[in-house]
Protein backbone atom coordinates (compact mmCIF):
# COMPACT_ATOMS: atom_id res chain seq x y z
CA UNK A 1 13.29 -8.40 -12.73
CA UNK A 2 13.06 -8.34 -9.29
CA UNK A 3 9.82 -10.47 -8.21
CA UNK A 4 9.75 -9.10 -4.22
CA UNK A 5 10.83 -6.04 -2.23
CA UNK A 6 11.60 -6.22 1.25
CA UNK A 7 11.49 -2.68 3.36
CA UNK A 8 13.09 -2.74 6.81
CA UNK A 9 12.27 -0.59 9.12
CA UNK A 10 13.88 -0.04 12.50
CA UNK A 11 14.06 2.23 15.02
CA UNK A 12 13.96 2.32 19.28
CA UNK A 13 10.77 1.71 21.14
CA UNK A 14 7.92 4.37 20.58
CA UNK A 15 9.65 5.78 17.01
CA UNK A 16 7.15 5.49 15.19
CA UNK A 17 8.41 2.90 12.57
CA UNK A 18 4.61 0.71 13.47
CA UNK A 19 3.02 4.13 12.34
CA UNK A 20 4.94 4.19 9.58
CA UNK A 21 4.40 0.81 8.14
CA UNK A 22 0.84 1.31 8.61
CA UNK A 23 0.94 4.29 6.80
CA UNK A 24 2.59 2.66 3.53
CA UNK A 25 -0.01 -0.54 4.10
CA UNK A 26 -2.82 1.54 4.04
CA UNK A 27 -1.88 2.67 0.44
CA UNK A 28 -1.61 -0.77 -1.25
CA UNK A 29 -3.28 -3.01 0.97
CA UNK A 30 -3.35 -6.98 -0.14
CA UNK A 31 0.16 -5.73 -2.33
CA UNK A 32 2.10 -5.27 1.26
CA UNK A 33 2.67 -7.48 4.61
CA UNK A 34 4.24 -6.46 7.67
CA UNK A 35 5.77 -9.00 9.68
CA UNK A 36 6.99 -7.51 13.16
CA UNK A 37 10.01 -8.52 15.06
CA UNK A 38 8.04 -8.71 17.90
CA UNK A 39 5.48 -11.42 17.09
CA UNK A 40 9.34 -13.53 17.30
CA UNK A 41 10.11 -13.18 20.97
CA UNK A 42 11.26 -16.51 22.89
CA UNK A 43 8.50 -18.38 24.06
CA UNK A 44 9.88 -18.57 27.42
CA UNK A 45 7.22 -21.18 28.53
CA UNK A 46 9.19 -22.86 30.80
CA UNK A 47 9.70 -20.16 32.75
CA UNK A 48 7.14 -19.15 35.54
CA UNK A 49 5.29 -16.24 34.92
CA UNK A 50 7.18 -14.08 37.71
CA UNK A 51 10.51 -14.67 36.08
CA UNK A 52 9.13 -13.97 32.66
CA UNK A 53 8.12 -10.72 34.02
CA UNK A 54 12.18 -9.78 34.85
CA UNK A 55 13.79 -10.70 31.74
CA UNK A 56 15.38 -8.71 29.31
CA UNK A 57 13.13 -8.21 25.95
CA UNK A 58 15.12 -5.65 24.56
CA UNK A 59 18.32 -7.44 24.21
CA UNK A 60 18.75 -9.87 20.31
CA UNK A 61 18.79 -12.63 22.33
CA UNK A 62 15.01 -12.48 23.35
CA UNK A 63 14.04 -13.41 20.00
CA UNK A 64 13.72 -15.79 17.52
CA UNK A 65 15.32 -14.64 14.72
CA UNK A 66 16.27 -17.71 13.46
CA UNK A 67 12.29 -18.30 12.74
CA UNK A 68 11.86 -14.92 11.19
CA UNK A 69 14.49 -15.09 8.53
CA UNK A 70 13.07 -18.64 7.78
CA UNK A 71 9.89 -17.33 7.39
CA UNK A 72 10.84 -13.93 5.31
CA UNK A 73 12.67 -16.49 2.88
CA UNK A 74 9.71 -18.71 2.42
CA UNK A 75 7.66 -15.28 1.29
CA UNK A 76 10.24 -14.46 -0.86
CA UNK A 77 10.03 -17.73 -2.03
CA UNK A 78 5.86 -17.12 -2.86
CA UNK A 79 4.95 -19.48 0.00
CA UNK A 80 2.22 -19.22 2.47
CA UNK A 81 3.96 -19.16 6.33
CA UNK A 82 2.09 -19.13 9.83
CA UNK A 83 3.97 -16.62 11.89
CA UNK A 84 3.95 -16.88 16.21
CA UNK A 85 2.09 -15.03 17.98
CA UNK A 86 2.81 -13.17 21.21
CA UNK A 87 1.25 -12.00 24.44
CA UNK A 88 2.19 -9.34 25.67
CA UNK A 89 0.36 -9.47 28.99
CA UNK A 90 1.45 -13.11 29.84
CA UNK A 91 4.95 -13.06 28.20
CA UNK A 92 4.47 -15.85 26.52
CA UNK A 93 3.78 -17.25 22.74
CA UNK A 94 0.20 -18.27 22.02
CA UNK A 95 -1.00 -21.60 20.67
CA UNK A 96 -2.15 -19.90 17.88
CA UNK A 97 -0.48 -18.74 14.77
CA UNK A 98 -1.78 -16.32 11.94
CA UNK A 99 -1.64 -17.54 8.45
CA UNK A 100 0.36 -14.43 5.99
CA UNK A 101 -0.14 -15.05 2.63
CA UNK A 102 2.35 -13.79 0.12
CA UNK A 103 2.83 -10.37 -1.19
CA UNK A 104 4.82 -8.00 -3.74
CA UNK A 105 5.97 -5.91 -0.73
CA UNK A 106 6.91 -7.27 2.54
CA UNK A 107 8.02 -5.06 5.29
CA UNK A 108 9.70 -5.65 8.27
CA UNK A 109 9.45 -4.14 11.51
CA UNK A 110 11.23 -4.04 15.02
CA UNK A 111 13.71 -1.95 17.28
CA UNK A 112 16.57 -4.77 16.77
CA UNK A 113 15.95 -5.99 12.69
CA UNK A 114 19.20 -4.40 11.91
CA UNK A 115 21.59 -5.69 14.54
CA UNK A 116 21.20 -9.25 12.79
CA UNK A 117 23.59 -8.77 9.49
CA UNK A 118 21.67 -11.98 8.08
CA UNK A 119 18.34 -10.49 8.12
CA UNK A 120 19.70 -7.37 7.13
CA UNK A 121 20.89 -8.68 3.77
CA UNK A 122 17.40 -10.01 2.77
CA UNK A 123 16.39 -6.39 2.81
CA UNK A 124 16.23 -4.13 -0.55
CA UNK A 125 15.70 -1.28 1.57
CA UNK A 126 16.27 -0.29 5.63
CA UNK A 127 15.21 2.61 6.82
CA UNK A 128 15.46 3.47 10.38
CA UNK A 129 13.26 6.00 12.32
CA UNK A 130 15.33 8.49 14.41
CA UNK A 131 13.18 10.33 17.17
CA UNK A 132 13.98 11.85 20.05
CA UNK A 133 14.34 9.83 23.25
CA UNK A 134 11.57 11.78 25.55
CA UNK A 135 8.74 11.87 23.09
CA UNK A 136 9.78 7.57 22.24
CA UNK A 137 9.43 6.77 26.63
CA UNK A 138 5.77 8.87 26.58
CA UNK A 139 4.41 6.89 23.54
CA UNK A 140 5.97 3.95 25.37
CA UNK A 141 4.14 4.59 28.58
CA UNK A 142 1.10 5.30 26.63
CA UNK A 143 1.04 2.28 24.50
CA UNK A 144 2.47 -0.53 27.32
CA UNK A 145 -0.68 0.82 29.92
CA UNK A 146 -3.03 1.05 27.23
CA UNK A 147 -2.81 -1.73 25.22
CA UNK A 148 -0.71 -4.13 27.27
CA UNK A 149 -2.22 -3.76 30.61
CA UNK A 150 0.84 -2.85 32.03
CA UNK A 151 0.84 -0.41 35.38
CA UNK A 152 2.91 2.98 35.08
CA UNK A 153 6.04 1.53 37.34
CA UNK A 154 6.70 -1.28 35.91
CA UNK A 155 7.05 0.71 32.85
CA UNK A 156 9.14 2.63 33.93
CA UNK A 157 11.53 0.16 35.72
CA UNK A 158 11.84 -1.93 32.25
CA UNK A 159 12.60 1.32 30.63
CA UNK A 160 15.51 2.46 32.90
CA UNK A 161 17.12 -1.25 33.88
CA UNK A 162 16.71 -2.55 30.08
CA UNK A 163 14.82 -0.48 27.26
CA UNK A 164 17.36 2.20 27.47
CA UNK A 165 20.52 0.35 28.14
CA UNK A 166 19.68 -1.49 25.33
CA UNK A 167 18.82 1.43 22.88
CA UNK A 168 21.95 2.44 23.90
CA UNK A 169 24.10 -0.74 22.91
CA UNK A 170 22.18 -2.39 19.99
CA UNK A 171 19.47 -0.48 18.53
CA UNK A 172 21.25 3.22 18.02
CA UNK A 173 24.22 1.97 16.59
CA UNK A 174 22.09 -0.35 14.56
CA UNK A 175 21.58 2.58 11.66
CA UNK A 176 24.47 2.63 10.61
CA UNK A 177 23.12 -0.22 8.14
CA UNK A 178 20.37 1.73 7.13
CA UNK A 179 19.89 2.90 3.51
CA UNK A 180 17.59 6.01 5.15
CA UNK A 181 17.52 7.70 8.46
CA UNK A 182 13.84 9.24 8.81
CA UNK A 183 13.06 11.87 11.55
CA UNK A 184 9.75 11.25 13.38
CA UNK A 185 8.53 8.37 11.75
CA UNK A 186 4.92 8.35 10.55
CA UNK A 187 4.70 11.96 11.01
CA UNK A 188 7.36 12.56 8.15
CA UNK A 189 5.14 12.85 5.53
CA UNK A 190 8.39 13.64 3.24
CA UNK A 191 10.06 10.70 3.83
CA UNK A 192 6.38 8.76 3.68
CA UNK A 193 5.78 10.12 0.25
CA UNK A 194 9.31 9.39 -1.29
CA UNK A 195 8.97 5.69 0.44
CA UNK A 196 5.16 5.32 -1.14
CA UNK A 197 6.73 6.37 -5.00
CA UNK A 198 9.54 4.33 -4.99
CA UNK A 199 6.79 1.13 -3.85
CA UNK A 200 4.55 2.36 -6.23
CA UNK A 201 7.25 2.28 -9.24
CA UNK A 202 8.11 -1.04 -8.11
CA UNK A 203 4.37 -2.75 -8.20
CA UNK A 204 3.89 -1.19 -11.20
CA UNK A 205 6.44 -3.06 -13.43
């Protein structure tokens, strides 16, 4: 019997796939970790702040995948790991790291988790979150001022010089290795429930 399941969930920038994992954590709690693609960028330290600013975070290469497939086998493996973590605002790892413990459920998040075949194949199930374009650069905008203390044109430079080019090349294409394609994200409460009863048939044996 299968001793771990590992949910993938992908999708471009502003989806919905965050909303989405929340929405399945919320149900089992301590049973489920999320471990985000993004808390694996590059730390870039070497690089003055300026030039951090310019580079490219939507393309594979910005991350450290290498770390997060390490780290998703050591789960797997019932071992505790210490995952990165990321500023957003300096563009730049931390010092810190946050401790995950394991878990019967482990899902994993991020716009590029499917373009990496290796990861890919550590997944039981990948479901990527398919939403239209204008409503994913508004919750972008929304989120990256809000939360990120980032000023409207800068936004909107990334999105056009990188975010876009790069949904474009890697991410889109990227579900074609996905098991389910789920309109809206979070706000599919369809696709939520039929994701929350196959868990819940899992844990249970």
């Amino acid at each position: 019997m299968q001793d771990v399941m590992v949910i993938g969930i992908a999708g471009g920038s502003g989806s919905g796939k965050t909303t989405l994992a929340q929405n399945i954590k919320e149900v089992f709690n301590d049973e489920i970790v999320i471990l985000c693609h993004d808390y694996y960028y590059k730390s870039n330290e070497g690089i003055p702040f300026e030039e951090r600013k310019k580079l490219n975070y939507d393309h594979p290469d910005s991350f450290d995948t290498d770390l997060l497939i390490e780290q998703l086998k050591k789960l797997k493996e019932n071992k505790v790991i210490h995952h990165p973590v990321y500023s957003f605002v300096e563009h730049t790892r931390m010092n810190e790291t946050i401790e995950v413990k394991p878990a019967k459920v482990i899902i994993v998040e991020g716009i590029l988790i499917f373009e990496n075949k290796e990861l890919c194949d550590l997944m039981d199930i990948k479901v990527f979150v398919d939403t239209d374009g204008d409503v994913r650069i508004i919750r972008r905008l929304l989120r990256d001022v809000q939360e990120r203390g980032r000023d409207l044109d800068s936004v909107i430079n990334q999105y056009l010089s990188t975010v876009k080019p790069m949904h474009e090349e890697f991410v889109d294409p990227s579900k074609r290795r996905a098991d389910i394609i789920i309109p809206e994200g979070g706000e599919n409460t369809v696709a939520l429930e039929m994701l929350l009863e196959r868990i819940k048939n899992f844990i249970k044996y």
